[in-house]
Protein backbone atom coordinates (compact mmCIF):
# COMPACT_ATOMS: atom_id res chain seq x y z
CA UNK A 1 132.24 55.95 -31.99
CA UNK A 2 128.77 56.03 -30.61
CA UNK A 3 128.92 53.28 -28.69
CA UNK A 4 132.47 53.93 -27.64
CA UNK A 5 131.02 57.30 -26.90
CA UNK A 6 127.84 56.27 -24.81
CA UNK A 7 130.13 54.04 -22.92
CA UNK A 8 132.74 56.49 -22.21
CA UNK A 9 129.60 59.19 -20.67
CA UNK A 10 128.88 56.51 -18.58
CA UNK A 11 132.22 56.07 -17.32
CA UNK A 12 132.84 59.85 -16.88
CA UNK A 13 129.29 60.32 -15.11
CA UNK A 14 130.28 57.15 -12.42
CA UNK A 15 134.10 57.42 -12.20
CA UNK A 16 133.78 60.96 -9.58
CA UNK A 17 131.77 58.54 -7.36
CA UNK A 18 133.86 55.72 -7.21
CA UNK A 19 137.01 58.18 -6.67
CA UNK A 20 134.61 59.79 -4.15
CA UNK A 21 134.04 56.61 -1.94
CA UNK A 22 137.03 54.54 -2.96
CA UNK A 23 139.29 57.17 -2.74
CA UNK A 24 142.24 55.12 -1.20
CA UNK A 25 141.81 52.26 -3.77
CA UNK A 26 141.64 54.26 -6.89
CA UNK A 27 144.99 56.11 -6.16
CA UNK A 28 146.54 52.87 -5.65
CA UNK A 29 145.05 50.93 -8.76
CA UNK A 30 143.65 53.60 -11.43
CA UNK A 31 147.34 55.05 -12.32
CA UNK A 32 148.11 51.94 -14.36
CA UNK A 33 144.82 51.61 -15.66
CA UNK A 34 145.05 55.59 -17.14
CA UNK A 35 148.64 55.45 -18.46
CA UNK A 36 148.27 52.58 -20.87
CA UNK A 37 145.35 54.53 -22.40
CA UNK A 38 147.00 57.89 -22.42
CA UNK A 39 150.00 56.58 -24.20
CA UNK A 40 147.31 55.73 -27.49
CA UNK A 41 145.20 58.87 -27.49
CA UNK A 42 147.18 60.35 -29.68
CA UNK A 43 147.25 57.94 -32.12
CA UNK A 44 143.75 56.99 -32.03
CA UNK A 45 142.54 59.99 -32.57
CA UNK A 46 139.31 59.42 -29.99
CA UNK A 47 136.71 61.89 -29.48
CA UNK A 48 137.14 63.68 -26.35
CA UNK A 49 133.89 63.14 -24.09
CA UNK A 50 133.83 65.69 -21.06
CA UNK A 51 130.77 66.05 -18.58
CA UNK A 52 130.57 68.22 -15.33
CA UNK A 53 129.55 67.34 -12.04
CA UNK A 54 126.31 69.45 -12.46
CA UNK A 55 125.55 67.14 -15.84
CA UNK A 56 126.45 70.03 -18.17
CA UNK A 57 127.84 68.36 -21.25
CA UNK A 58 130.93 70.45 -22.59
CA UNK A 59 131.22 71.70 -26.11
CA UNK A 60 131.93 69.04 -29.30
CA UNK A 61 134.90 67.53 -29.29
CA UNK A 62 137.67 69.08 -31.14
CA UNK A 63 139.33 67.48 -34.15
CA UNK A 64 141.93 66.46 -34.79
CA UNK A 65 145.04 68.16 -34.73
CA UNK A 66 144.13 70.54 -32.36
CA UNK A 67 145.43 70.91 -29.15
CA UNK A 68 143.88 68.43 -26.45
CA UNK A 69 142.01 69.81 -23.41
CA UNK A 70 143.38 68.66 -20.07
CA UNK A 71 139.58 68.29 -18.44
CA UNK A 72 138.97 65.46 -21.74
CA UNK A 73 139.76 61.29 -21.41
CA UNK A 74 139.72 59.07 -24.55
CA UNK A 75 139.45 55.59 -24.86
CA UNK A 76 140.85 54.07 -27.82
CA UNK A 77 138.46 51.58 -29.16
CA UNK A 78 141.06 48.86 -29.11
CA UNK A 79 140.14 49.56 -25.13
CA UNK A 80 137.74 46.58 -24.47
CA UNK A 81 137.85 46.03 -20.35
CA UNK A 82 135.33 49.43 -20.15
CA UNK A 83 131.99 47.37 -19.96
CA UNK A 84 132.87 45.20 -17.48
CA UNK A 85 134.13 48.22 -15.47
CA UNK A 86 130.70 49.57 -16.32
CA UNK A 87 129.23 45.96 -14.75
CA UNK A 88 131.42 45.77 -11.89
CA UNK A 89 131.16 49.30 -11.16
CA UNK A 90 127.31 50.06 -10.68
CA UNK A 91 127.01 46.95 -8.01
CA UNK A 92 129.78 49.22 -5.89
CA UNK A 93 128.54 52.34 -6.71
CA UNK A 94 124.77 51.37 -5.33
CA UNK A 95 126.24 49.53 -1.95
CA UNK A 96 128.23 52.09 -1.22
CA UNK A 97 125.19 54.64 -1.91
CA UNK A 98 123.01 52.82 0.00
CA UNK A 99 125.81 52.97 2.97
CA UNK A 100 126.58 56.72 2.55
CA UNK A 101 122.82 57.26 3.16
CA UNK A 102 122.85 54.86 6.00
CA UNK A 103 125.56 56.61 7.22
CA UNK A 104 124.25 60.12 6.79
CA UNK A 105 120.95 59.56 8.28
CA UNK A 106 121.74 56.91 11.23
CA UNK A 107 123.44 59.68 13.49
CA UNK A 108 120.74 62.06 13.11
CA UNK A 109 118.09 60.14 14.75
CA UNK A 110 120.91 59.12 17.31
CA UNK A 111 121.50 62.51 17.76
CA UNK A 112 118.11 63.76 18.21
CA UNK A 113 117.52 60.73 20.96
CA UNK A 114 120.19 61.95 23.00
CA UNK A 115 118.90 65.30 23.06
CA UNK A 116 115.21 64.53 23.72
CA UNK A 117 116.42 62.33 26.93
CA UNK A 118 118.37 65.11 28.20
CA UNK A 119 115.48 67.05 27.62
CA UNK A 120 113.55 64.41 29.54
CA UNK A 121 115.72 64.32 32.15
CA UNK A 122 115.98 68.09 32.68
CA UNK A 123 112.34 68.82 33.84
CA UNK A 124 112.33 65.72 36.22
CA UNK A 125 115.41 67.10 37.88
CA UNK A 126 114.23 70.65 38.33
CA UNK A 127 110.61 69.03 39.41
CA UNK A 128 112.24 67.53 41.90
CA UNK A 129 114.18 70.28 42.95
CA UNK A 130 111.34 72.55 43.34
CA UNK A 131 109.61 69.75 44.97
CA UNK A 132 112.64 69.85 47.73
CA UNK A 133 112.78 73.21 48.18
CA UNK A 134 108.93 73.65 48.57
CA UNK A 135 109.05 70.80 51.19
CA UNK A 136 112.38 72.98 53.17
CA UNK A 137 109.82 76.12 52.75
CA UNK A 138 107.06 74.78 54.13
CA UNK A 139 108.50 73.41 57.09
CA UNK A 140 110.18 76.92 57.88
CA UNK A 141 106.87 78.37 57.41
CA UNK A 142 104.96 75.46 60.07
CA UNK A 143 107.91 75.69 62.21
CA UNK A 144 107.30 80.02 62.16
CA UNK A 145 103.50 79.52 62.70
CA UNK A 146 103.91 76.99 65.33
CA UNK A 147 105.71 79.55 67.66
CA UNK A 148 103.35 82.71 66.61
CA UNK A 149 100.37 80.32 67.71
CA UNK A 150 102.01 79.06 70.81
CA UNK A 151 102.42 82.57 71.91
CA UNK A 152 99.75 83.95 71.29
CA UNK A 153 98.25 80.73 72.91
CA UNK A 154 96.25 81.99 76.26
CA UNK A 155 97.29 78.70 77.80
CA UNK A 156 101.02 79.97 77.44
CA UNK A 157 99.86 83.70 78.36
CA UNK A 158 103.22 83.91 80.29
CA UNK A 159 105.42 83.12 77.97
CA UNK A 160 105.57 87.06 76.01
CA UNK A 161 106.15 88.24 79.54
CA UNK A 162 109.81 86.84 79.78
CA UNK A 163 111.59 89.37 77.91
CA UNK A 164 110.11 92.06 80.27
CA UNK A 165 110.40 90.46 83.71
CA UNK A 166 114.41 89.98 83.42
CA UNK A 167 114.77 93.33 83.49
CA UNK A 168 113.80 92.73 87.35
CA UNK A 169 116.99 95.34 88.65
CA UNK A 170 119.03 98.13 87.01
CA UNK A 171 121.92 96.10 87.75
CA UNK A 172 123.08 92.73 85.84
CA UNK A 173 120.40 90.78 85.03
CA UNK A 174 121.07 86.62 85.23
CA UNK A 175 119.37 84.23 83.08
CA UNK A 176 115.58 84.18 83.20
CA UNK A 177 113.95 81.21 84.76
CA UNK A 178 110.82 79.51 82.92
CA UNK A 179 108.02 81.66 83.38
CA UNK A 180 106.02 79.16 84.96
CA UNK A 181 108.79 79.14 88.02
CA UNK A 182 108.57 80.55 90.82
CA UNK A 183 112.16 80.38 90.83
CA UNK A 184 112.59 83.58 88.76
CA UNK A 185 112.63 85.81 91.41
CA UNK A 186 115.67 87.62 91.25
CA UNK A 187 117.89 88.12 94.63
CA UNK A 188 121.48 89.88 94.30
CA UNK A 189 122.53 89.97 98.03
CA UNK A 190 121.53 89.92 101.58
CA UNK A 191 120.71 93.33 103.51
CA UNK A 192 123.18 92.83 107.14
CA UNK A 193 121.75 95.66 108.83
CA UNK A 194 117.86 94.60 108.43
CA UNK A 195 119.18 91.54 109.06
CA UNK A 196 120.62 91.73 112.13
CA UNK A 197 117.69 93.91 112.84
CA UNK A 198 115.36 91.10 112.72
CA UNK A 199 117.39 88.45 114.47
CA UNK A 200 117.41 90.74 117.59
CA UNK A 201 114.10 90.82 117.54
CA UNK A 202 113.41 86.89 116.95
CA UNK A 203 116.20 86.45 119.91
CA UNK A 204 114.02 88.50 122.04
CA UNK A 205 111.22 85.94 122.07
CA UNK A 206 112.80 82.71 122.26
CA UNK A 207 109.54 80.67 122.31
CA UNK A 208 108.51 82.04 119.04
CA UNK A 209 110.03 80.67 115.83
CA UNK A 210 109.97 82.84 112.85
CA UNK A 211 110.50 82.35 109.60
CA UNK A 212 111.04 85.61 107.61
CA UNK A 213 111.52 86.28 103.79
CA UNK A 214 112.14 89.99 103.22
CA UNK A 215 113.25 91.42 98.91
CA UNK A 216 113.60 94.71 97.54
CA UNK A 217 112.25 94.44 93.94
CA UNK A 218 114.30 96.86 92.58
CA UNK A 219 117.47 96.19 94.05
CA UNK A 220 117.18 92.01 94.77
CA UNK A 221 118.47 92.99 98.40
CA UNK A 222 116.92 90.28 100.52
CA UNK A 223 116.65 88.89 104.31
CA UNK A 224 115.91 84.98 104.78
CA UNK A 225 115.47 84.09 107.87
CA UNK A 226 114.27 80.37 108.46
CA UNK A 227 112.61 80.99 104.93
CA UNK A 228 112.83 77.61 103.18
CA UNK A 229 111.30 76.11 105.94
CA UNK A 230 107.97 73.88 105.35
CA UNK A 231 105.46 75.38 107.39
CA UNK A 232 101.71 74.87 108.06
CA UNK A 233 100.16 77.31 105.65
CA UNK A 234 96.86 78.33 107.31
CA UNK A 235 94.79 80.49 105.24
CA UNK A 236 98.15 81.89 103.42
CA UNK A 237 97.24 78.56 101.11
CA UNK A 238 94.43 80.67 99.66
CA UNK A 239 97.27 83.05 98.31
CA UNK A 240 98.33 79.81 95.47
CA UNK A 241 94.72 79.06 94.79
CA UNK A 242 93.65 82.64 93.91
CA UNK A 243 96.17 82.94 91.34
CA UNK A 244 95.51 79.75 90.16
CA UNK A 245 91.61 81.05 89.65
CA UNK A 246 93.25 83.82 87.28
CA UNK A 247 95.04 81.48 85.21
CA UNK A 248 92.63 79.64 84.33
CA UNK A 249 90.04 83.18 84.18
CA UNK A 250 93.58 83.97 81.26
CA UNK A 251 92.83 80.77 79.43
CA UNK A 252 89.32 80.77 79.44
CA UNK A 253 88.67 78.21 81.18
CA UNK A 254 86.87 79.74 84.17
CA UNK A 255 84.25 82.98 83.49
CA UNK A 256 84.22 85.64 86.05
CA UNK A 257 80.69 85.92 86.25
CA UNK A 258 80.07 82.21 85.93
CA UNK A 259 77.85 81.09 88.60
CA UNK A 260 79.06 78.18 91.26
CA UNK A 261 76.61 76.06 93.20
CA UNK A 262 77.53 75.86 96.79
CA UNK A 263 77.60 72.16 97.66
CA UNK A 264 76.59 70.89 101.36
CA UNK A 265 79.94 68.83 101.73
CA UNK A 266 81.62 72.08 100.43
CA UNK A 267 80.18 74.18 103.59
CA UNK A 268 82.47 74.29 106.78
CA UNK A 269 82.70 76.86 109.79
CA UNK A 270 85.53 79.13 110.58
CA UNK A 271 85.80 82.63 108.99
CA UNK A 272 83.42 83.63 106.50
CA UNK A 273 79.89 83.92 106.14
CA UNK A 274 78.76 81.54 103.14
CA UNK A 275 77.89 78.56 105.00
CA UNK A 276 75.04 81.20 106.60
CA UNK A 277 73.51 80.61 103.34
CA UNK A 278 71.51 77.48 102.53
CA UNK A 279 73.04 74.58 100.35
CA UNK A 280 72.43 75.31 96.45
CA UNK A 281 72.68 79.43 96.73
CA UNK A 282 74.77 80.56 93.39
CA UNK A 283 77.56 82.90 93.51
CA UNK A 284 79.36 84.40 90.52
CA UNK A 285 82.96 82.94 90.91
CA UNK A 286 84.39 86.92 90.88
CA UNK A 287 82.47 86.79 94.10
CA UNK A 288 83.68 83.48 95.57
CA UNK A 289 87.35 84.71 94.63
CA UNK A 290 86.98 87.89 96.58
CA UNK A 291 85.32 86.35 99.97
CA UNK A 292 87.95 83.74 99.98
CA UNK A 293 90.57 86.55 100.16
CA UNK A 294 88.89 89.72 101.97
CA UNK A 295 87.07 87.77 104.58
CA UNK A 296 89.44 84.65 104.17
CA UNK A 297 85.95 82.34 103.70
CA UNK A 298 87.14 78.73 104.24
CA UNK A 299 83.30 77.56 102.31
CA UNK A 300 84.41 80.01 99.12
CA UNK A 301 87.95 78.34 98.92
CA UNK A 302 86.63 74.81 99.00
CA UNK A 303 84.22 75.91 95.89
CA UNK A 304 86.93 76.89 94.05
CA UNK A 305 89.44 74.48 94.41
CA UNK A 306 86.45 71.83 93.12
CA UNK A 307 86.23 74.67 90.49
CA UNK A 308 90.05 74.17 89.62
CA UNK A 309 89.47 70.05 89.52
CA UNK A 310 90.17 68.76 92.86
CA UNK A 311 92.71 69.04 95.57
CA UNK A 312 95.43 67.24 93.67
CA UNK A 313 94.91 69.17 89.87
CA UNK A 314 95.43 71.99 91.93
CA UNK A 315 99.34 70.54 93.77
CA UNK A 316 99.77 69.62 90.02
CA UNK A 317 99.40 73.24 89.29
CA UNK A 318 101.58 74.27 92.28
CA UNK A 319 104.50 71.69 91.47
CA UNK A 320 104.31 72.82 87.44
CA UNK A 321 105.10 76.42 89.06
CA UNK A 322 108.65 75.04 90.95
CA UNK A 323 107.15 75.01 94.54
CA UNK A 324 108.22 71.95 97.09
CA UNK A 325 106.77 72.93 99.91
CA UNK A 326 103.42 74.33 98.86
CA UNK A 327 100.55 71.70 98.82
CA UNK A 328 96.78 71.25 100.02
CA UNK A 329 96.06 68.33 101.92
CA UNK A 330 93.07 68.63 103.45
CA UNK A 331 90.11 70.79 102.68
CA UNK A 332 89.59 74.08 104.67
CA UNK A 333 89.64 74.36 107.34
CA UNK A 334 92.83 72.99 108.38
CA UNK A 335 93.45 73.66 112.19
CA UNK A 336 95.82 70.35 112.27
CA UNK A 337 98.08 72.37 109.63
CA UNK A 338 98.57 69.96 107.18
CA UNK A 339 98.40 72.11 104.04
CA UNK A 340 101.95 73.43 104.24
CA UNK A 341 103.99 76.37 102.05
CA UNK A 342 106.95 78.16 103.25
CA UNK A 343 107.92 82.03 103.39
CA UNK A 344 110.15 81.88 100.02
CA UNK A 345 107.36 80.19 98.28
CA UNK A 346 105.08 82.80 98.93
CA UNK A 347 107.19 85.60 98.53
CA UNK A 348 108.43 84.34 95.30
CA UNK A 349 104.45 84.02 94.21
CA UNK A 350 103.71 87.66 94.80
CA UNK A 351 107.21 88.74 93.52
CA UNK A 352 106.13 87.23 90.50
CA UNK A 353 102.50 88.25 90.54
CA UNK A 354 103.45 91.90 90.66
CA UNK A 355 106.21 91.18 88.11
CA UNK A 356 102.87 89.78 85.74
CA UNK A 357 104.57 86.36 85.41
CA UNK A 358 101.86 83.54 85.87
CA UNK A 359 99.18 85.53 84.99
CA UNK A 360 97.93 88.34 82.51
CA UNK A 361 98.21 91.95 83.15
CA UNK A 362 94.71 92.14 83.90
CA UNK A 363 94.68 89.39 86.20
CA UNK A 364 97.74 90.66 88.04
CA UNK A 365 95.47 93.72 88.63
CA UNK A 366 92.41 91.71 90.08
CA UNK A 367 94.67 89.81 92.00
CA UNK A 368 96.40 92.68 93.81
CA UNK A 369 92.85 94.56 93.82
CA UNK A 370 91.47 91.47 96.16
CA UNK A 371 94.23 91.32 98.36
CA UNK A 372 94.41 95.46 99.14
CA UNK A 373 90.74 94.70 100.80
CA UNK A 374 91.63 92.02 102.91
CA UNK A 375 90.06 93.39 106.51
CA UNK A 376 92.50 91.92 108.93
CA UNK A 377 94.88 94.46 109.16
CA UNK A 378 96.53 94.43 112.29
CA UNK A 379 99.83 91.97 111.41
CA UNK A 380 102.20 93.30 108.46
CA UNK A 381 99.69 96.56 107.85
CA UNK A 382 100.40 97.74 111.55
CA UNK A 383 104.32 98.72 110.86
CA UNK A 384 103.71 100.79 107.99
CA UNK A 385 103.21 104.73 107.82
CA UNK A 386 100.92 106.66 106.88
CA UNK A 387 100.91 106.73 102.66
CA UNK A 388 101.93 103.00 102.33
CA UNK A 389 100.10 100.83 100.67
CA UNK A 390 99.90 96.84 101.26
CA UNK A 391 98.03 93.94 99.47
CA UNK A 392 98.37 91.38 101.72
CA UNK A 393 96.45 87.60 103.02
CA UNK A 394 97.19 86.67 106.45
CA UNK A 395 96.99 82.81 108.26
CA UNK A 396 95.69 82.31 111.42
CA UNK A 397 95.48 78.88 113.46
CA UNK A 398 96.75 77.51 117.10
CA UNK A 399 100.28 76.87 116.34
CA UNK A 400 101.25 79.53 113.01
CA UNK A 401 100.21 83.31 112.55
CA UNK A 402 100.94 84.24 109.38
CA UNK A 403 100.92 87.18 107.08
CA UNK A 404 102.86 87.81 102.82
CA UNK A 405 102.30 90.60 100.95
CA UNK A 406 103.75 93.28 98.41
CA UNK A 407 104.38 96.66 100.34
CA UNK A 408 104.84 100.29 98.20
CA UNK A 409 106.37 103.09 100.02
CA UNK A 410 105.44 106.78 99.54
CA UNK A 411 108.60 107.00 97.88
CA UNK A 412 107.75 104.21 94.87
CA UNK A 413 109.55 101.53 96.31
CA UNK A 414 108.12 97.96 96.63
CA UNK A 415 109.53 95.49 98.64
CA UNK A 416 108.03 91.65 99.49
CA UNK A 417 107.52 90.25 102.88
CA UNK A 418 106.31 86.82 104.25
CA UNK A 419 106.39 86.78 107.82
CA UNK A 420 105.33 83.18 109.19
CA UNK A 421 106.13 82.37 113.10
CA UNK A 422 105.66 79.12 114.47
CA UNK A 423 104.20 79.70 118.43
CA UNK A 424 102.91 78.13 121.11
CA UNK A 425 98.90 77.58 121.11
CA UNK A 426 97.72 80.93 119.94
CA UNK A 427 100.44 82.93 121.88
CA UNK A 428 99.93 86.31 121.13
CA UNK A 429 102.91 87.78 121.47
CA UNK A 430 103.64 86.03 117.25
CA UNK A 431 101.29 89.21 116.52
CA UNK A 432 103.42 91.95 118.00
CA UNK A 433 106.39 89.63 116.43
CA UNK A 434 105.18 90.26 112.76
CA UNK A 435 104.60 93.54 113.33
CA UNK A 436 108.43 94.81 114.35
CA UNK A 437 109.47 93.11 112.09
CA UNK A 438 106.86 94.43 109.47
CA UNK A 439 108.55 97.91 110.73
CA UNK A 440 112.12 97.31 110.71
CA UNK A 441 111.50 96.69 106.93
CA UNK A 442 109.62 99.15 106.19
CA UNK A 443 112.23 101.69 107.73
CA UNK A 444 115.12 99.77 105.59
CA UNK A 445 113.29 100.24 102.28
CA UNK A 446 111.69 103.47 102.88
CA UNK A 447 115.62 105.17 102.88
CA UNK A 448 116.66 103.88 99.73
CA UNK A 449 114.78 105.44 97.26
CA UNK A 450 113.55 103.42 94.10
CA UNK A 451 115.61 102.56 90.88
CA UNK A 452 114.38 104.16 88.05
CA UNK A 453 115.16 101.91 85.78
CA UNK A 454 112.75 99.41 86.92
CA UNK A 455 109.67 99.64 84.88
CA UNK A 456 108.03 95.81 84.39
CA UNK A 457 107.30 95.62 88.43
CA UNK A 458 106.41 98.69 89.81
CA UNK A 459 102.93 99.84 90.70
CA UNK A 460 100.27 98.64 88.65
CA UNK A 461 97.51 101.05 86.80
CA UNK A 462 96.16 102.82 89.84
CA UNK A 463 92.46 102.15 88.55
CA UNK A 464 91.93 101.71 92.40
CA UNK A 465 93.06 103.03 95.62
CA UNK A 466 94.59 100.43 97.83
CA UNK A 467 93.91 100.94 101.47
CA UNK A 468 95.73 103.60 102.88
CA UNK A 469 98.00 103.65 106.32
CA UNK A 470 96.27 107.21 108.28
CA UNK A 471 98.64 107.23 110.84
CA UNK A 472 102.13 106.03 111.63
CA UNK A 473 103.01 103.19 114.25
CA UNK A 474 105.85 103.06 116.60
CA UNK A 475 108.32 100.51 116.25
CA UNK A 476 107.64 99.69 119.34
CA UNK A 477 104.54 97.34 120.65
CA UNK A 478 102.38 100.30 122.85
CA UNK A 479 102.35 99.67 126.69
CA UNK A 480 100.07 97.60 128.04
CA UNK A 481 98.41 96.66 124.56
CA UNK A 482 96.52 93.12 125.24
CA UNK A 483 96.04 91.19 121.46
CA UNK A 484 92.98 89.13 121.33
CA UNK A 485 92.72 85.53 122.43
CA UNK A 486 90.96 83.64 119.77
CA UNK A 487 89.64 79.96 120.86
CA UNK A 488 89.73 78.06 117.74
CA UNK A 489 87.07 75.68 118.18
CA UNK A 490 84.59 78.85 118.22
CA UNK A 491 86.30 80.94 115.57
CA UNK A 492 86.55 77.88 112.85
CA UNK A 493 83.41 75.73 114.18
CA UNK A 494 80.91 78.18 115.57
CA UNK A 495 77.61 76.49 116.86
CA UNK A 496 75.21 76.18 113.90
């Protein structure tokens, strides 16, 4: 019984794992194997051997006679196959042990390799994420500063100014040119009556050839008469280089009260009085600026166009602006009139001057400062009455007489004109000429009164009195009234 017994613990202790783990096998084979036994329990009268899964043996066995418990097995003795099921059964058992575990513990680590490359992945994804949408930030942010700086660049001082100067009219406004245009000027249709005005007068001298280039500023009511034409310039050239001066006084450039060296091959006769001073005296370029404009000094514009780089930096400059017809080709003077411009030209430069296109505020200022002291007064100033004010450069040589400035009435309202007539040598009747037709306009803008709405253009901070008409003109040249005969070799080329 003891042995029988030992054998059949075994068997009870092993037999839940190999139903376990050969679960399909055992219902298949271990029916036959049971019945045969069961059939003899009875008779052998075997101890009943019972053992739990937690290895909590049940009570004693119970004798015989009694009734059997259903949880028991016995093994008759007769029973002899039970150790080699006990030999066969370990080597099983152990392999399929050893595979469980295998089993068990080989997806874990699988598992847990999965995860930590999806964990490896994740913050290489989201680095380079971050990474993309830094790179997107930053060039929004470079693209941002780029503009702020190139506004607020003084080389590009014109460029704020755009938004203010297309607001030239109260009426429809058209699509602003570049700011460095002079183009932009903005023209909405022609006046007939001043028009016809000024035809009747240029049909009244026939040997006089004008070319006339009248706009109200508020309105863009305009008069072009022969106005595209390429004419010799004469000392209106000087208008182009002043402003010029200021741009490059905005940019920094150029210093106000920098000193320039007059040069021997830079002094020439005509108007003006620095080539009374010896070769080497120092001017402050303010001062250089303002001769070359009051007085119309041919030595002071030659200093400042070397100042500006040359004769042909300073075209550059003009053709970067949009004008054709405006160039310097010879140094001042220039009685052969080679240095041309044309009446739109200049009336689109002082449109735009006054409009503070080109140049700075301040500049525009200076600029119109200079020009209200110019001392020859007796071409566009001489049709005005009394209360109008004029900033104005004329031209004077043998075969052009000349005068373009910016005109405000009593009333507010501020009109261009460029008057330029071709004549015979130095006829003098081209004075009397500019003058009507000076008047006409000024009687044609002085009815209309100004529009209100325009506020970029109209008179500048009036830190300065402009010069002042005392008393009115007639429209008509007075009786008898003889204009001087200039010879040009003496008024250019006086004996030295």
């Amino acid at each position: 019984m003891s042995e029988s017994g030992d054998k059949l613990r075994n068997f009870s202790q092993r037999q839940p794992v190999t139903r376990r783990q050969r679960s399909h096998k055992v219902s298949k084979g271990e029916p036959k194997k049971v019945k045969v036994p069961n059939q003899q329990r009875a008779a052998t009268g075997a101890a009943v051997v019972t053992r739990l899964d937690n290895n909590n043996i049940l009570p004693p066995p119970i004798a015989l006679g009694t009734r059997k418990s259903k949880q028991g097995l016995m093994m008759p003795t007769v029973v002899k196959p039970i150790p080699t099921a006990t030999r066969q059964m370990p080597t099983p058992s152990r392999n399929v042990k050893v595979k469980t575990v295998r089993v068990q513990r080989q997806p874990l680590p699988k598992m847990g390799r999965r995860v930590s490359k999806k964990t490896r992945l994740k913050p290489m994804a989201r680095a380079i994420l971050y990474a993309i949408r830094l790179l997107i930030v930053g060039v929004g942010i470079g693209a941002i500063v780029g503009t702020v700086l190139s506004v607020l660049d003084p080389a590009n001082h014109t460029t704020p100014t755009t938004s203010t100067t297309s607001n030239n009219s109260g009426q429809v406004q058209p699509k602003p040119a570049p700011t460095n245009s002079a183009a932009g000027l903005y023209l909405s249709q022609e006046i007939p009556t001043l028009k016809n005005a000024v035809q009747e007068l240029a049909a009244a001298n026939p040997n006089l050839t004008p070319g006339v280039f009248l706009v109200d500023l508020d309105t863009g009511g305009y008069v072009n008469i022969n106005a595209d034409n390429s004419l010799p310039a004469a000392s209106t050239i000087k208008v182009p280089v002043l402003i010029a001066f200021f741009q490059d006084v905005d940019t920094g450039k150029i210093r106000l009260d920098e000193m320039l060296t007059m040069q021997k091959e830079m002094m020439v006769g005509g108007s003006g009085n620095l080539q009374s001073n010896p070769a080497g005296t120092q001017y402050s370029a303010l001062e250089v600026a303002t001769k070359m404009i009051t007085v119309s000094d041919n030595t002071a514009t030659n200093m400042l166009i070397a100042r500006l780089g040359g004769i042909e930096a300073v075209n550059q400059r003009f053709q970067s602006w949009g004008l054709t017809s405006t160039a310097i080709r010879n140094p001042l003077p220039d009685l052969q009139g080679t240095n041309t411009t044309s009446p739109k030209e200049l009336g689109n430069l002082l449109s735009m001057v006054s409009q503070g296109k080109l140049v700075s505020m301040r500049s525009r200022d200076q600029i119109l400062d200079i020009m209200r002291r110019t001392e020859r007064n007796h071409l566009l100033p001489s049709g005005l009455d009394q209360g109008a004010r004029i900033y104005h450069k004329t031209g004077d040589i043998g075969t052009v007489l000349a005068d373009a400035g910016i005109i405000d009435t009593p009333t507010g309202k501020r009109y261009i004109a460029a008057v330029m007539v071709q004549r015979p040598n130095n006829d003098p009747r081209a004075e009397k000429l500019i003058s009507s037709i000076s008047r006409a306009a000024y009687q044609e803008f002085s009815q209309s009164p100004p529009t209100p709405s325009n506020t970029t253009s109209s008179i500048p901070p009036t830190s300065y009195q402009s010069p002042i008409i005392n008393a009115p003109v007639s429209s008509t040249p007075i009786s008898g009234y003889q204009p001087p005969v200039v010879n040009p070799q003496q008024q250019y080329y006086p004996p030295r």
